[in-house]
C-alpha atoms as a PDB file:
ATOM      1  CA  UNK A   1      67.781-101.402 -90.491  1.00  0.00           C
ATOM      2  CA  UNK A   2      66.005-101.770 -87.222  1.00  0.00           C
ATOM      3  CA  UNK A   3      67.398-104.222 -85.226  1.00  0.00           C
ATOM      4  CA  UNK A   4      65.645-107.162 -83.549  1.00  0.00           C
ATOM      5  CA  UNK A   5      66.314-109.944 -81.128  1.00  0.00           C
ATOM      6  CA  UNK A   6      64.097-112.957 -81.458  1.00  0.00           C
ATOM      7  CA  UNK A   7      62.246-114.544 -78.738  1.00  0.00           C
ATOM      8  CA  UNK A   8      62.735-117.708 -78.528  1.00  0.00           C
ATOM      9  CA  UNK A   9      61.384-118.411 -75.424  1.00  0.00           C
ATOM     10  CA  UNK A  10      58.626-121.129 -75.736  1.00  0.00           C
ATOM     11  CA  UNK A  11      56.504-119.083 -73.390  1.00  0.00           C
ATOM     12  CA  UNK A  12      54.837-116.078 -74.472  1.00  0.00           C
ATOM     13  CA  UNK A  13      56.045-113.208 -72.295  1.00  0.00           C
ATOM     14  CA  UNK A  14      54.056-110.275 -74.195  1.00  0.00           C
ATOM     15  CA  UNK A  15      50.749-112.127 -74.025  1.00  0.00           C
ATOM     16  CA  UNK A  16      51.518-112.589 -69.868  1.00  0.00           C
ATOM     17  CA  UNK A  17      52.674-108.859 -69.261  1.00  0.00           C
ATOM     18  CA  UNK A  18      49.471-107.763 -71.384  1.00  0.00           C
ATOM     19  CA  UNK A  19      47.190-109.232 -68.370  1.00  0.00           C
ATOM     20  CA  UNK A  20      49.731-107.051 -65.419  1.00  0.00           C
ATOM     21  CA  UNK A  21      48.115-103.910 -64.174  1.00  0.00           C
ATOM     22  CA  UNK A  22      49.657-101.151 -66.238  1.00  0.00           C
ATOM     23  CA  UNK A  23      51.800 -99.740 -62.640  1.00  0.00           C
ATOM     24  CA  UNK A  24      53.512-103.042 -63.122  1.00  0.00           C
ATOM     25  CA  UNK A  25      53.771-103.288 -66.944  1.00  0.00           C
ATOM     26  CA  UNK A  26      56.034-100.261 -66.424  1.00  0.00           C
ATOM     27  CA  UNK A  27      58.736-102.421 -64.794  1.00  0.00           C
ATOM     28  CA  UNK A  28      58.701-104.785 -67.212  1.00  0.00           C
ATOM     29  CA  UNK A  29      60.834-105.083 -71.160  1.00  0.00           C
ATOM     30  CA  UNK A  30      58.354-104.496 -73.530  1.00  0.00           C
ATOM     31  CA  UNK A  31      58.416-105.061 -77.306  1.00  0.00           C
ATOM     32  CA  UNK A  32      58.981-108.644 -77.665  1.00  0.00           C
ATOM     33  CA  UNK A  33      62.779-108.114 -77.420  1.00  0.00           C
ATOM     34  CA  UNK A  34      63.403-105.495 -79.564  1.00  0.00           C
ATOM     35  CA  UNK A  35      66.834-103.686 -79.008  1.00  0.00           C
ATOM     36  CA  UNK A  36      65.429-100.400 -78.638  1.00  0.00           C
ATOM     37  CA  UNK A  37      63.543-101.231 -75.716  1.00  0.00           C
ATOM     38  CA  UNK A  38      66.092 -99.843 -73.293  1.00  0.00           C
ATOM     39  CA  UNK A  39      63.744 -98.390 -70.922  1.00  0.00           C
ATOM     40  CA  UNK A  40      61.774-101.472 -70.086  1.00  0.00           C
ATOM     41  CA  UNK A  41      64.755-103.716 -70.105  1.00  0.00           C
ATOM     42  CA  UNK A  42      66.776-100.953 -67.819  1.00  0.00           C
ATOM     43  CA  UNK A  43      63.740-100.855 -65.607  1.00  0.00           C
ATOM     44  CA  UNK A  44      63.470-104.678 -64.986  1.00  0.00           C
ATOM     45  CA  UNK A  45      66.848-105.019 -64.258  1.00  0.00           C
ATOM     46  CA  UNK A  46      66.526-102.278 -61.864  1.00  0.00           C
ATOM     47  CA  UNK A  47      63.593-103.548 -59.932  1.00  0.00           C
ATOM     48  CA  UNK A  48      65.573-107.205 -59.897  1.00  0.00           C
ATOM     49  CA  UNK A  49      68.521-105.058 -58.283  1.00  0.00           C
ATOM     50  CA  UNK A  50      65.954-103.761 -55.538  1.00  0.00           C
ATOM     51  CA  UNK A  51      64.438-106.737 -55.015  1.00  0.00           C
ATOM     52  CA  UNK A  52      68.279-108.149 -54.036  1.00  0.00           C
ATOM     53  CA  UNK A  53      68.561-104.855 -52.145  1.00  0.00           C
ATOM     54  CA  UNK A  54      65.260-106.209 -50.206  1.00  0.00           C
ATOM     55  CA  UNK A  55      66.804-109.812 -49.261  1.00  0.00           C
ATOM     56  CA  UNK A  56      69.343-108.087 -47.714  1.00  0.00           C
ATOM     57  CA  UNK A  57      66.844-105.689 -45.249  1.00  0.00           C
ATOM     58  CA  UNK A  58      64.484-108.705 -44.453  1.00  0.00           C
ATOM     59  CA  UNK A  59      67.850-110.491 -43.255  1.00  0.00           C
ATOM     60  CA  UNK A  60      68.733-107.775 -41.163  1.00  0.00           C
ATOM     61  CA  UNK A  61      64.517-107.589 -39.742  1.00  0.00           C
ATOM     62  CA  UNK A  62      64.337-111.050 -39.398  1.00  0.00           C
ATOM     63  CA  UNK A  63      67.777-111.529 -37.542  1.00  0.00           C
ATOM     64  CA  UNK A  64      66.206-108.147 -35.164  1.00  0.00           C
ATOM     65  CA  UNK A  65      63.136-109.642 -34.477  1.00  0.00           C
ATOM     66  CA  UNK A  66      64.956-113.094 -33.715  1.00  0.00           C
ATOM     67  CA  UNK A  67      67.051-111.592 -31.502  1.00  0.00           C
ATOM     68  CA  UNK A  68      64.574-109.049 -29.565  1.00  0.00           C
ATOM     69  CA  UNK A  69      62.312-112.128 -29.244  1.00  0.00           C
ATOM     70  CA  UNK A  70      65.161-114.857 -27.882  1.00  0.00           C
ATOM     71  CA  UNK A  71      66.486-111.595 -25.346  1.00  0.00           C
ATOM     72  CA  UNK A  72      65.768-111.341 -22.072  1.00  0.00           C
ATOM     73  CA  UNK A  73      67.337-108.208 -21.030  1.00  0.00           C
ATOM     74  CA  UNK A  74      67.088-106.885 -24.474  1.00  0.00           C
ATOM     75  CA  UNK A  75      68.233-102.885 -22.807  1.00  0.00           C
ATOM     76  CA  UNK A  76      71.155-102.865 -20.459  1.00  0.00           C
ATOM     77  CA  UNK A  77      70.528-100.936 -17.058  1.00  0.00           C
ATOM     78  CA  UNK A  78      70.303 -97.469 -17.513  1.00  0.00           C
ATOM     79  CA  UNK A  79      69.704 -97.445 -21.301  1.00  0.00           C
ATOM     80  CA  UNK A  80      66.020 -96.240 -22.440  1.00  0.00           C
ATOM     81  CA  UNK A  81      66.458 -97.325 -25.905  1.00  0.00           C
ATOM     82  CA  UNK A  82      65.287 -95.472 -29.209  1.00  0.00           C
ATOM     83  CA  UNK A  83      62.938 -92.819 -28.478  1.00  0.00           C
ATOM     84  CA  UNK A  84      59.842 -91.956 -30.550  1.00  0.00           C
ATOM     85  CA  UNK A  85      60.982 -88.146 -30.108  1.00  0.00           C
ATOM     86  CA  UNK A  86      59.584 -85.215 -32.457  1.00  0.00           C
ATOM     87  CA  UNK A  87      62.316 -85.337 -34.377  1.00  0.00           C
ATOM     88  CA  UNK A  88      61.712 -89.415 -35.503  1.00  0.00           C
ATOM     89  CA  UNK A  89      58.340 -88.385 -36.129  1.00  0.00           C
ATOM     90  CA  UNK A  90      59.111 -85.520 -37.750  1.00  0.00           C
ATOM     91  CA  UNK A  91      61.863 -86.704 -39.910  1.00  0.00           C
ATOM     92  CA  UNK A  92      59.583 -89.694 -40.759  1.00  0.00           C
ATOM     93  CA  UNK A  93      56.692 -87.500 -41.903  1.00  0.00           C
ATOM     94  CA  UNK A  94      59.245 -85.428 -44.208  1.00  0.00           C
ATOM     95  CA  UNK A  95      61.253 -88.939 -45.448  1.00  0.00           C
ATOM     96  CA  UNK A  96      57.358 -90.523 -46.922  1.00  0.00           C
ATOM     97  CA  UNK A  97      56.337 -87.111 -47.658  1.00  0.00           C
ATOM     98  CA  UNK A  98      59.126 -86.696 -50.120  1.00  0.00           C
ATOM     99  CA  UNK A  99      57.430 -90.060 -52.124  1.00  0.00           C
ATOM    100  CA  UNK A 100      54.473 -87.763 -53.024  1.00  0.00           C
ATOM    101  CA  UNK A 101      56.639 -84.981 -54.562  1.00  0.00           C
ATOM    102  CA  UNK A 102      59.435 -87.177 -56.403  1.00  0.00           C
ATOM    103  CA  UNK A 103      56.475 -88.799 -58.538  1.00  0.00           C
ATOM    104  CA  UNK A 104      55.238 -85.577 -59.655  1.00  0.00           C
ATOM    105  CA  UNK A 105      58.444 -84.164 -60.503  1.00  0.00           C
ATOM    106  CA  UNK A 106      58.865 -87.461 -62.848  1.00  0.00           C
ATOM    107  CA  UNK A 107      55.687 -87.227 -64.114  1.00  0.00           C
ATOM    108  CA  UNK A 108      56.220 -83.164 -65.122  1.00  0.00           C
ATOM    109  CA  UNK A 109      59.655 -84.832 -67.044  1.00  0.00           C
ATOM    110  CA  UNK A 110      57.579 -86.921 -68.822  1.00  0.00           C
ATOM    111  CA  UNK A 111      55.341 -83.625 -70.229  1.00  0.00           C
ATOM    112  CA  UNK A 112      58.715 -82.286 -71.144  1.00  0.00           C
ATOM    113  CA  UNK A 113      57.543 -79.712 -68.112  1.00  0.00           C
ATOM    114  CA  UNK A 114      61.288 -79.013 -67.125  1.00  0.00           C
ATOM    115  CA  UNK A 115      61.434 -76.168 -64.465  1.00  0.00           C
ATOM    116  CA  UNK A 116      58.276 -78.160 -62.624  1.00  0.00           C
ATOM    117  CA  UNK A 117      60.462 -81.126 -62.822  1.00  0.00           C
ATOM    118  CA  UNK A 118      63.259 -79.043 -61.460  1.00  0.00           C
ATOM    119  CA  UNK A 119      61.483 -77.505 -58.907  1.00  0.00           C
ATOM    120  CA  UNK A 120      59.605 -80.683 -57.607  1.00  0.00           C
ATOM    121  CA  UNK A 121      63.025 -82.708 -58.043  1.00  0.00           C
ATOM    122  CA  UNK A 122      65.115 -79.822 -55.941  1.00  0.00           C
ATOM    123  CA  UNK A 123      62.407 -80.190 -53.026  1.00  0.00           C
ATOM    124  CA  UNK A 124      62.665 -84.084 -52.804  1.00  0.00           C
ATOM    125  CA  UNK A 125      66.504 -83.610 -52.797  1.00  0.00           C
ATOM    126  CA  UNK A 126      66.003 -81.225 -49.552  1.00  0.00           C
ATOM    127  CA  UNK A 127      63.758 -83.276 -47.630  1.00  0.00           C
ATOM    128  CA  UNK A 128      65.975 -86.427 -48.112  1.00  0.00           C
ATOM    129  CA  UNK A 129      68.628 -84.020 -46.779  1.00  0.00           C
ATOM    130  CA  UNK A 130      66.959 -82.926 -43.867  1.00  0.00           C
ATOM    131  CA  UNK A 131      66.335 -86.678 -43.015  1.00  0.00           C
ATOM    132  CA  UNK A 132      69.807 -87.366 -43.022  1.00  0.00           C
ATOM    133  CA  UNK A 133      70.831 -84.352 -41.164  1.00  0.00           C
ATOM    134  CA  UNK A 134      67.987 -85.599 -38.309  1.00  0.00           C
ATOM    135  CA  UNK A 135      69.146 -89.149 -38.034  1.00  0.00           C
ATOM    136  CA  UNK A 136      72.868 -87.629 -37.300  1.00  0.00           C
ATOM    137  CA  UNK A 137      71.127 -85.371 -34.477  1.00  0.00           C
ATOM    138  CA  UNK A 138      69.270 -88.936 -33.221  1.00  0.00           C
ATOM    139  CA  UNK A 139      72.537 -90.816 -33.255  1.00  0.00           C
ATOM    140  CA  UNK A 140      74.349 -87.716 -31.291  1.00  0.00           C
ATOM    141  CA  UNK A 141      71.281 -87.098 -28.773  1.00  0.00           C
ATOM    142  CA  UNK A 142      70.788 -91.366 -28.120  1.00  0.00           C
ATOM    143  CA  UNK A 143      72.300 -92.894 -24.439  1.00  0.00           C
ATOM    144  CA  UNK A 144      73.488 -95.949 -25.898  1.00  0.00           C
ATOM    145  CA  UNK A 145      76.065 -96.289 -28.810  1.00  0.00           C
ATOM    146  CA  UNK A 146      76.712 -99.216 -31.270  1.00  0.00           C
ATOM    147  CA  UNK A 147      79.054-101.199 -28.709  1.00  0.00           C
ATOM    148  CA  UNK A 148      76.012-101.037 -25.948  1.00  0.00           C
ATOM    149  CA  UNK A 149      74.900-104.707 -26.559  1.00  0.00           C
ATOM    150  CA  UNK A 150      72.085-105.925 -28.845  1.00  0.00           C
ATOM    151  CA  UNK A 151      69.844-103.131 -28.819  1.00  0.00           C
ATOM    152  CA  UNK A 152      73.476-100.345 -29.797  1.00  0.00           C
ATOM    153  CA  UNK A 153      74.764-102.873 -32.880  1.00  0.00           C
ATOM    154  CA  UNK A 154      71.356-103.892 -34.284  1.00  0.00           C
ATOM    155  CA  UNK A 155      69.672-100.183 -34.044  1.00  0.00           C
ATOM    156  CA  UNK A 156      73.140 -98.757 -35.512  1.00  0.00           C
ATOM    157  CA  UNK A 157      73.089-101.206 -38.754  1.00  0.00           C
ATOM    158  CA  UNK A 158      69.737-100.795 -39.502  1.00  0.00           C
ATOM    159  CA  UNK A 159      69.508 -97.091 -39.404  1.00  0.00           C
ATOM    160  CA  UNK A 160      73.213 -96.883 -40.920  1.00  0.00           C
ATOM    161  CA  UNK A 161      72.535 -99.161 -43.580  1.00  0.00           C
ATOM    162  CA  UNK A 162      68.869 -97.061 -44.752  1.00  0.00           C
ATOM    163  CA  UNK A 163      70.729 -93.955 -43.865  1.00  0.00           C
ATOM    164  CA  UNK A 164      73.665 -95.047 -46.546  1.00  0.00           C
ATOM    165  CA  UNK A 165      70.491 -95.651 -49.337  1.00  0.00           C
ATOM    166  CA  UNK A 166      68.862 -92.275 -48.190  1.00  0.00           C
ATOM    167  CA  UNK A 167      72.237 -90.152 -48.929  1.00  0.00           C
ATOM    168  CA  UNK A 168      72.589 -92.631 -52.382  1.00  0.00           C
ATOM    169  CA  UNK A 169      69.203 -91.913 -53.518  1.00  0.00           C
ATOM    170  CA  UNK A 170      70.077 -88.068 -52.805  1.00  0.00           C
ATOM    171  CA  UNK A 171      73.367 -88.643 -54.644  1.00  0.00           C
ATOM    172  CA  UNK A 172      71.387 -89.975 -57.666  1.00  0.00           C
ATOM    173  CA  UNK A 173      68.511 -86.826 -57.145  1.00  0.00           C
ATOM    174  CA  UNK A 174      71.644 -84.626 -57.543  1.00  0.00           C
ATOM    175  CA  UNK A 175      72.968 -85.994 -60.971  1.00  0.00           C
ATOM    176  CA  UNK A 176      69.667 -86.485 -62.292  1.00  0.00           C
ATOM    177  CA  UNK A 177      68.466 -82.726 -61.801  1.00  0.00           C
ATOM    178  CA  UNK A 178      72.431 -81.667 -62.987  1.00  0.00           C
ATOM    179  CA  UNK A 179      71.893 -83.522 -66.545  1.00  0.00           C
ATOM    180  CA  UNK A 180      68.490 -82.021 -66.831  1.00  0.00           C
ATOM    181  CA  UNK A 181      70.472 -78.632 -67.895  1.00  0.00           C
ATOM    182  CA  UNK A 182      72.595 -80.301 -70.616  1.00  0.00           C
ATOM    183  CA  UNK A 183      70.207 -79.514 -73.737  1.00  0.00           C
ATOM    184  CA  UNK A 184      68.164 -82.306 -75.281  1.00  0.00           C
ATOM    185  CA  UNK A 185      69.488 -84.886 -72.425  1.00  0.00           C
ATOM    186  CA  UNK A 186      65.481 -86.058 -72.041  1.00  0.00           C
ATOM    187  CA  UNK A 187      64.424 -85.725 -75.152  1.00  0.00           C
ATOM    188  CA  UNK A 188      64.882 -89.745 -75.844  1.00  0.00           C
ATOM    189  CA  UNK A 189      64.851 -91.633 -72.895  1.00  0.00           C
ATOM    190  CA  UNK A 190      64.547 -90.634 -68.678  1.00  0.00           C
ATOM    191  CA  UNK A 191      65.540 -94.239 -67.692  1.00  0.00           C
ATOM    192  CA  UNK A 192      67.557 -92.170 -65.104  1.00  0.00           C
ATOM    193  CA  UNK A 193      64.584 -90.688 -63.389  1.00  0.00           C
ATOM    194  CA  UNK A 194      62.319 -93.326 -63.287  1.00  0.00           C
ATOM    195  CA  UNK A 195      64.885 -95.269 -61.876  1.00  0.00           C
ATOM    196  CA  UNK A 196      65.279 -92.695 -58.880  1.00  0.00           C
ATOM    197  CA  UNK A 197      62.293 -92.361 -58.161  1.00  0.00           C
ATOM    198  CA  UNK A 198      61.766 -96.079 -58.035  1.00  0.00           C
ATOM    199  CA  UNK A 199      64.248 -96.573 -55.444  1.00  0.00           C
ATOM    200  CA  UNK A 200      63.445 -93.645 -53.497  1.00  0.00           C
ATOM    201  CA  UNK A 201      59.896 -95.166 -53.003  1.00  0.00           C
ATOM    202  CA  UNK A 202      61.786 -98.395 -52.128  1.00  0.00           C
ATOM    203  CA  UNK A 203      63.769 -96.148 -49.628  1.00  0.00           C
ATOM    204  CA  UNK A 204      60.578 -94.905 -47.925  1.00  0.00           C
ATOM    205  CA  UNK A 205      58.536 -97.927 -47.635  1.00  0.00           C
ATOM    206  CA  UNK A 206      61.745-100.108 -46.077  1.00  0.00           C
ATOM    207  CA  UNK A 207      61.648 -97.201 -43.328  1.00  0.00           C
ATOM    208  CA  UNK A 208      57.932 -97.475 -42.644  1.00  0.00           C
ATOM    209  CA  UNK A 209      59.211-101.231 -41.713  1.00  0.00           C
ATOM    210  CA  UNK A 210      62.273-100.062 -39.679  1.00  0.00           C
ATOM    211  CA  UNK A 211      60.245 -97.342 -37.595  1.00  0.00           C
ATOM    212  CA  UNK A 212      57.627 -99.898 -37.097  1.00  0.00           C
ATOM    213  CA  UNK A 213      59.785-102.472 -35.351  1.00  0.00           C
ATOM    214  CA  UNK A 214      62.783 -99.762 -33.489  1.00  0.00           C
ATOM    215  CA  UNK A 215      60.089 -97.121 -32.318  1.00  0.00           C
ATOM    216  CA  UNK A 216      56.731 -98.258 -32.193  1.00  0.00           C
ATOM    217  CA  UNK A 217      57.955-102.304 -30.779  1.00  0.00           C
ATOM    218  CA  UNK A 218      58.257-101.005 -27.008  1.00  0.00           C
ATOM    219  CA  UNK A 219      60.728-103.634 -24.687  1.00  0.00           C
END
């Protein structure tokens, strides 16, 4: 027997998730509680998880921007600060590229198009790579390091901490495309995938915020 938790809520959820554009619906439990709905109960606890991850960047932005506002000197003498070099453009062109190939490779999963998937998946993994590899060569090429003042410790934690969700999100890529060759492992649920690919896309846009405010706000 199928089996069912009741909603006792006195507000009706289903009716209000019925009126959300179906790109949100997605994140939300569906089927009035039913047990089997472990997709859209996995999914809304994952976006609740991101949107904790997201306190936690707009403390870190809104403690920078405090600071580069309330700073007079904000770069020590001889200290040029974060450059927009081609390799910051470059690596930011591959990092929001990879959003437009990660969504195709879930959408191929969800045609039970496997090698696409693969294929699609394996690229994404490689470009989040290569951004990690080019944020190394930044930090190695930079004049100032993270005990040179303001500017050292608050560039260093920002990058650092998006840097440590780029190589996670790569970390998850990796696991996801390895238990796409056990047999049958998609054939119920890709809860896994979607998840990625939801936090990679939360990856990318928190940089477009981060290169907006290190390389493009000018002392």
């Amino acid at each position: 027997m199928q089996r069912r938790h009741i909603d006792e809520s006195p507000i009706r959820f289903d009716l209000w998730r019925r009126r959300l554009p179906n790109w949100l619906q997605r994140f939300l439990p569906t089927g009035g509680g039913s047990h089997e709905d472990h997709h859209g109960k996995g999914m809304f606890g994952f976006t609740v998880f991101l949107l904790s991850e997201s306190i936690i960047f707009l403390s870190f932005i809104f403690t920078y921007v405090a600071l580069r506002l309330t700073t007079k000197n904000w770069l020590p003498p001889g200290v040029s600060g974060p450059e927009l070099s081609t390799l910051v453009i470059i690596n930011t062109v591959v990092l929001l590229s990879s959003s437009f190939v990660i969504q195709p490779a879930e959408n191929a999963l969800k045609h039970n198009q496997l090698n696409k998937f693969r294929w699609l998946w394996l690229i994404t993994i490689a470009m989040g790579s290569y951004f990690l590899v080019g944020l190394l060569i930044e930090w190695k090429n930079l004049d100032f390091k993270i005990t040179t003042g303001l500017v050292g410790s608050t560039f260093y934690l920002l990058t650092g901490f998006h840097g440590l969700h780029v190589l996670a999100g790569v970390v998850l890529q990796i696991i996801m495309l390895i238990r796409s060759f056990i047999p049958g492992n998609y054939n119920k649920t890709h809860f896994g995938t979607s998840a990625t690919t939801l936090f990679w896309h939360f990856v990318d846009v928190v940089w477009v915020f981060l290169f907006s405010l290190l390389y493009l706000w000018r002392a």
